[in-house]
PDB file of N, CA and C in Angstrom:
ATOM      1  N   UNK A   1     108.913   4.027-200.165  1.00  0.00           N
ATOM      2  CA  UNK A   1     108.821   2.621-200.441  1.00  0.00           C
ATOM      3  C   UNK A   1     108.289   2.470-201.872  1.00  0.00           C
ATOM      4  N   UNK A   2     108.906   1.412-202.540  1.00  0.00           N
ATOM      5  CA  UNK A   2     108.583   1.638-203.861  1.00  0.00           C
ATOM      6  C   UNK A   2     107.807   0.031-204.232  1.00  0.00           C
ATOM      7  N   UNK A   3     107.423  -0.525-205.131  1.00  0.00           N
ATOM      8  CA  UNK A   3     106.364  -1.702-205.192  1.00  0.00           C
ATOM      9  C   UNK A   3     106.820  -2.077-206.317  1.00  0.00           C
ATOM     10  N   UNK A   4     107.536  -3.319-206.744  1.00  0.00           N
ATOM     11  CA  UNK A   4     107.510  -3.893-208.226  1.00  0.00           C
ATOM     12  C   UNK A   4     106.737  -4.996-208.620  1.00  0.00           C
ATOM     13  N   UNK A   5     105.868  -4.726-209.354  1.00  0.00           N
ATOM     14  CA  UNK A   5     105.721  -5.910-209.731  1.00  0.00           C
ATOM     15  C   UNK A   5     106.097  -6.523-211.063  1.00  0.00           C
ATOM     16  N   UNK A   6     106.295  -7.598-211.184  1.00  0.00           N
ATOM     17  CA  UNK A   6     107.431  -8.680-212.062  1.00  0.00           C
ATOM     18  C   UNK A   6     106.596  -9.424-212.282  1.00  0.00           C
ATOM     19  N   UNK A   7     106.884  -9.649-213.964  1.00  0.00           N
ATOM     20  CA  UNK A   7     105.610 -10.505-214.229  1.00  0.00           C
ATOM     21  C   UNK A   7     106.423 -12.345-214.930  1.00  0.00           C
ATOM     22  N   UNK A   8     105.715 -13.181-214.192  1.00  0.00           N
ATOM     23  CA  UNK A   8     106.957 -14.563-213.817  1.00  0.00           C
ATOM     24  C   UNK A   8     105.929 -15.711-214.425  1.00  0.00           C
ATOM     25  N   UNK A   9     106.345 -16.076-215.666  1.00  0.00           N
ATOM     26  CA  UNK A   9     105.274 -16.972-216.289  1.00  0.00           C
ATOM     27  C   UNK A   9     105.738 -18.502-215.172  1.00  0.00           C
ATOM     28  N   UNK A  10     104.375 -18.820-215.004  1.00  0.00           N
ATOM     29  CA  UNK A  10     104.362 -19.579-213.892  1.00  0.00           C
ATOM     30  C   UNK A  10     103.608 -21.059-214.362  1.00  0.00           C
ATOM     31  N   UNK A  11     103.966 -22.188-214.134  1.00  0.00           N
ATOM     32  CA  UNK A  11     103.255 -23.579-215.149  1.00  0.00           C
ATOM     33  C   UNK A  11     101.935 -24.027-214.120  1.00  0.00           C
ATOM     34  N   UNK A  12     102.472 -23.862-213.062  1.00  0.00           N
ATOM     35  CA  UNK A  12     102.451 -24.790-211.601  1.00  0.00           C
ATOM     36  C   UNK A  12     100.648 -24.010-210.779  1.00  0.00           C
ATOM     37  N   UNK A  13      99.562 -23.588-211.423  1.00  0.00           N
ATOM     38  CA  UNK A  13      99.008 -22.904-211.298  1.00  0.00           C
ATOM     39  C   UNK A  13      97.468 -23.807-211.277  1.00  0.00           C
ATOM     40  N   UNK A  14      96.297 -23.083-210.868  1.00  0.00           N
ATOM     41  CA  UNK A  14      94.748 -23.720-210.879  1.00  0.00           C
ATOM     42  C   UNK A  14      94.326 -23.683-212.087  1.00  0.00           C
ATOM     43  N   UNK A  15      93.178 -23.972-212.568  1.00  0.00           N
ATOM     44  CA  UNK A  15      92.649 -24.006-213.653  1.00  0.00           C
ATOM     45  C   UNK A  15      92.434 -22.190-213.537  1.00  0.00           C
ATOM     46  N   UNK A  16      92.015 -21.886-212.666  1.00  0.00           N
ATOM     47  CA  UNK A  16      91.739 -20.237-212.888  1.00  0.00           C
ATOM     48  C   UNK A  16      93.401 -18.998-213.331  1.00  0.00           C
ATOM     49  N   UNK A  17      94.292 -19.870-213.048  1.00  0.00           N
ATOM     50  CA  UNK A  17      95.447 -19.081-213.327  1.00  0.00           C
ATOM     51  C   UNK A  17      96.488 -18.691-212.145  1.00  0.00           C
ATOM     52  N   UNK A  18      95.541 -18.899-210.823  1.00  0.00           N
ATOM     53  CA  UNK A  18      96.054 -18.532-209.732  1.00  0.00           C
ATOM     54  C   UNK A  18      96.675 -20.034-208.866  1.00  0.00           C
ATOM     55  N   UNK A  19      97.309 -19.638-207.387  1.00  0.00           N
ATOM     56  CA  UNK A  19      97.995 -20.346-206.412  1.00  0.00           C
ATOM     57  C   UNK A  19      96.889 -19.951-204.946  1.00  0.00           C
ATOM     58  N   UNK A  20      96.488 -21.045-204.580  1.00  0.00           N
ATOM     59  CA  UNK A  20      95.885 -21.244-203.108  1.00  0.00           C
ATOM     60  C   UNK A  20      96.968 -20.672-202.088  1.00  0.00           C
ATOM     61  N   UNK A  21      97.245 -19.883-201.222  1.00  0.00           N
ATOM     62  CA  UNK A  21      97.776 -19.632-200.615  1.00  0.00           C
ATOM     63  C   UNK A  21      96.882 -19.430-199.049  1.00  0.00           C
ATOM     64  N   UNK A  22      95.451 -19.762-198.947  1.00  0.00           N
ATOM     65  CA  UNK A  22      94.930 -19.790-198.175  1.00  0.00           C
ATOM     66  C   UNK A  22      95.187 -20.851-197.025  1.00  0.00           C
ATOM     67  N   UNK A  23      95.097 -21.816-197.909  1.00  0.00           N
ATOM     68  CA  UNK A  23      95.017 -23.287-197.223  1.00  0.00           C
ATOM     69  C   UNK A  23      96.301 -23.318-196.190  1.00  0.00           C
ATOM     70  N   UNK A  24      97.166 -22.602-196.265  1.00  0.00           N
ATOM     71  CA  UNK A  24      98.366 -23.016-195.414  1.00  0.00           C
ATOM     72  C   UNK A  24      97.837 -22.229-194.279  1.00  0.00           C
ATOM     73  N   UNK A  25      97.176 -21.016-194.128  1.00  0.00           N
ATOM     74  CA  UNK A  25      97.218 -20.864-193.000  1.00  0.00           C
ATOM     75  C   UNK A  25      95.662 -21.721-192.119  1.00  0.00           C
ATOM     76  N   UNK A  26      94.919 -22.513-192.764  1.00  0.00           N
ATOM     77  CA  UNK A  26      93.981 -22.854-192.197  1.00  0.00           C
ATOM     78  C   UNK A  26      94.335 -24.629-192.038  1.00  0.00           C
ATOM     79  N   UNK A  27      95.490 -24.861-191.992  1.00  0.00           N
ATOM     80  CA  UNK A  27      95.919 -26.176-191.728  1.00  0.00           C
ATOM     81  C   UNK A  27      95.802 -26.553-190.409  1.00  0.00           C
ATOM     82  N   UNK A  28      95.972 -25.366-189.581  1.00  0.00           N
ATOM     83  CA  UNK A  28      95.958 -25.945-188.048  1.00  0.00           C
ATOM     84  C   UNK A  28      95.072 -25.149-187.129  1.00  0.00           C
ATOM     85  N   UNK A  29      94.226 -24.718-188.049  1.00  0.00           N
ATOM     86  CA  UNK A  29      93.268 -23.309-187.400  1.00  0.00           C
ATOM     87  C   UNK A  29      91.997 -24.279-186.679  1.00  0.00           C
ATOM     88  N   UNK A  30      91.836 -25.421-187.520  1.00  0.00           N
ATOM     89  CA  UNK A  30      90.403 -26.675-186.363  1.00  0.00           C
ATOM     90  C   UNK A  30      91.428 -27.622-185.705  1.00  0.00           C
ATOM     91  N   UNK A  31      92.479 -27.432-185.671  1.00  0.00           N
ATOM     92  CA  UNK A  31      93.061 -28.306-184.310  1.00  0.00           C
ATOM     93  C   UNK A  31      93.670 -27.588-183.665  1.00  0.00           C
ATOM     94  N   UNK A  32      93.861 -25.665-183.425  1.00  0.00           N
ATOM     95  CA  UNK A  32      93.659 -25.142-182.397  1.00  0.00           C
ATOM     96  C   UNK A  32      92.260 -24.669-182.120  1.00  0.00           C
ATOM     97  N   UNK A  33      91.444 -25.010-182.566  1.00  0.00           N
ATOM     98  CA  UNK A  33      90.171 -24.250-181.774  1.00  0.00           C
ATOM     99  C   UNK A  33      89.605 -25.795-181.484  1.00  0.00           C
ATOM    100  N   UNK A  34      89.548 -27.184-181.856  1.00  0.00           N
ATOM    101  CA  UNK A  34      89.308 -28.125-181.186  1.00  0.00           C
ATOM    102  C   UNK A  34      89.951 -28.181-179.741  1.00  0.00           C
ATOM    103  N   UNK A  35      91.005 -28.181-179.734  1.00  0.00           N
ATOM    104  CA  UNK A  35      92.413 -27.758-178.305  1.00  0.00           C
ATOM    105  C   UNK A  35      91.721 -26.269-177.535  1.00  0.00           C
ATOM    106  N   UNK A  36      91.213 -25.659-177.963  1.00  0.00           N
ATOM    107  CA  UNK A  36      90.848 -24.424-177.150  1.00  0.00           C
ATOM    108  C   UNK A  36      89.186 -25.052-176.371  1.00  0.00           C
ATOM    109  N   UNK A  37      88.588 -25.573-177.079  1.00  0.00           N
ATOM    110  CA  UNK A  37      87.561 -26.637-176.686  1.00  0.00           C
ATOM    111  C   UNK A  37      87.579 -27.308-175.706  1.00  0.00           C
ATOM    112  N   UNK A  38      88.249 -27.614-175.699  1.00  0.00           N
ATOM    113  CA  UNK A  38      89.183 -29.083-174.652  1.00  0.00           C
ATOM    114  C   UNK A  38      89.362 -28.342-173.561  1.00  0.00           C
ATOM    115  N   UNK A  39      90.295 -27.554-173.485  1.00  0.00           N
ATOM    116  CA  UNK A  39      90.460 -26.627-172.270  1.00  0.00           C
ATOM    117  C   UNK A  39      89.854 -26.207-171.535  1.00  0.00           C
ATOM    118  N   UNK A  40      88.850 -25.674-172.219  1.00  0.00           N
ATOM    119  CA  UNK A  40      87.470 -24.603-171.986  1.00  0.00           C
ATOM    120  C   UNK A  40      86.429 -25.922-171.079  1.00  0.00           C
ATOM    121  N   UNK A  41      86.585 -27.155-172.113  1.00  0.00           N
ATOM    122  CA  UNK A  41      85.348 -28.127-171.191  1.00  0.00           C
ATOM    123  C   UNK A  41      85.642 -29.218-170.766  1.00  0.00           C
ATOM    124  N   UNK A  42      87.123 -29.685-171.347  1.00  0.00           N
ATOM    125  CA  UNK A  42      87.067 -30.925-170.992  1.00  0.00           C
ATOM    126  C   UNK A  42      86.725 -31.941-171.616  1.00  0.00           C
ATOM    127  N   UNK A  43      85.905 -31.590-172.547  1.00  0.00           N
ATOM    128  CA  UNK A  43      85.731 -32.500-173.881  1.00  0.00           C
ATOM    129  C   UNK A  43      86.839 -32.713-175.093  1.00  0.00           C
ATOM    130  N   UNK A  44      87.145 -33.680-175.869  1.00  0.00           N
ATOM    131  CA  UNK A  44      87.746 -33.659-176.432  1.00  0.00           C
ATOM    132  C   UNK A  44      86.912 -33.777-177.851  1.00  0.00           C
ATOM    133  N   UNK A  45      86.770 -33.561-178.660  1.00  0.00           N
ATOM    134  CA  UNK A  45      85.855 -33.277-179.791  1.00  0.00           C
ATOM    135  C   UNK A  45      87.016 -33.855-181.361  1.00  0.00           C
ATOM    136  N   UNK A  46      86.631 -34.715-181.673  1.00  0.00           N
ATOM    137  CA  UNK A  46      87.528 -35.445-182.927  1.00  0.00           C
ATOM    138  C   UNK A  46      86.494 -35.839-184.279  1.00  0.00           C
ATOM    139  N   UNK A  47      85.653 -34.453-184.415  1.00  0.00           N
ATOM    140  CA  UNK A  47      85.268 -35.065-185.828  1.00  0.00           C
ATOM    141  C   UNK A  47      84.660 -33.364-185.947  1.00  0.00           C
ATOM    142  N   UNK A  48      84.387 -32.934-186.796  1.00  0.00           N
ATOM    143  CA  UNK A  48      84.160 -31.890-187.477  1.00  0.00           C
ATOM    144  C   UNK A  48      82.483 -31.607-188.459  1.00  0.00           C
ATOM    145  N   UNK A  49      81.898 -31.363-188.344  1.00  0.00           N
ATOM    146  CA  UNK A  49      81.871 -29.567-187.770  1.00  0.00           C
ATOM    147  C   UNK A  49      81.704 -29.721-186.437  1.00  0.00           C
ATOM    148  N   UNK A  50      82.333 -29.097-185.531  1.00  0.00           N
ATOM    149  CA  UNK A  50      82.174 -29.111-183.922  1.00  0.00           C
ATOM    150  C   UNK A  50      80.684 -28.314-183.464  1.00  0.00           C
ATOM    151  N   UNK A  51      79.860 -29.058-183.431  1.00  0.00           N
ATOM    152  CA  UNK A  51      78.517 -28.361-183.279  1.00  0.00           C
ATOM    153  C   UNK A  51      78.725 -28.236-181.562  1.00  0.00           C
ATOM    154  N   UNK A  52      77.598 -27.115-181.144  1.00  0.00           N
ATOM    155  CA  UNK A  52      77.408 -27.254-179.705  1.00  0.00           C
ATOM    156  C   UNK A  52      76.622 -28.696-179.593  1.00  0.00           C
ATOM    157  N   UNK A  53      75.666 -29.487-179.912  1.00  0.00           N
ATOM    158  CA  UNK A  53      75.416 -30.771-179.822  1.00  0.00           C
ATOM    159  C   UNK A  53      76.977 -31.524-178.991  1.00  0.00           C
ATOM    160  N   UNK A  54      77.726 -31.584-180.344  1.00  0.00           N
ATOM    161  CA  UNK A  54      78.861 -32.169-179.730  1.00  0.00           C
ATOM    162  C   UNK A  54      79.824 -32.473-178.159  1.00  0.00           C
ATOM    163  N   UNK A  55      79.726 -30.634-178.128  1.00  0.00           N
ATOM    164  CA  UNK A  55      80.125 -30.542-177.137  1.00  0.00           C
ATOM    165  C   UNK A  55      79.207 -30.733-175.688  1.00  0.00           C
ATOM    166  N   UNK A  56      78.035 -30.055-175.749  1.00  0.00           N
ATOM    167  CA  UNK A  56      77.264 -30.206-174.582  1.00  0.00           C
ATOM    168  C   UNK A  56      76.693 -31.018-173.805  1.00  0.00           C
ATOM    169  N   UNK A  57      76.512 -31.955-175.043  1.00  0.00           N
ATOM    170  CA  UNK A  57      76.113 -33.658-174.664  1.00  0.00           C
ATOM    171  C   UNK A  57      77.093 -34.040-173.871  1.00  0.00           C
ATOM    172  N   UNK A  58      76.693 -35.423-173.015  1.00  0.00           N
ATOM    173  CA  UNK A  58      77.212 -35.938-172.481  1.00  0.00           C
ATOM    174  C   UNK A  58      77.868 -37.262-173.074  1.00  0.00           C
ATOM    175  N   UNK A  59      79.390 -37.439-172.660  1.00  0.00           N
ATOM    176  CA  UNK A  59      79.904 -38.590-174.077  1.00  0.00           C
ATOM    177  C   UNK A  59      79.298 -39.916-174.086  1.00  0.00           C
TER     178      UNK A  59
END
């Protein structure tokens, strides 16, 4: 297996030079673990940071 890398002047970039590529996978990562919540208690939890407060209380 061989590896190229290609160097691709790019406009579309952060002030640091780079591309976020994080953010896409954390788009739906607190509305499946809110949904895994739910399941688990029965609570439905709609605001963030999901503290145990949140959940344990009674609504």
């Amino acid at each position: 297996m061989t590896i190229d890398l290609i160097e691709v002047h790019d406009e579309v970039v952060g002030p640091l030079g780079v591309k976020g590529v994080g953010e896409i996978g954390q788009v739906g990562a607190a509305a499946a673990i809110a949904n895994a919540v739910f399941h688990a208690t029965g609570r439905r939890i709609r605001e963030l940071p999901m503290t145990a407060e949140l959940v344990m209380d009674p609504p």
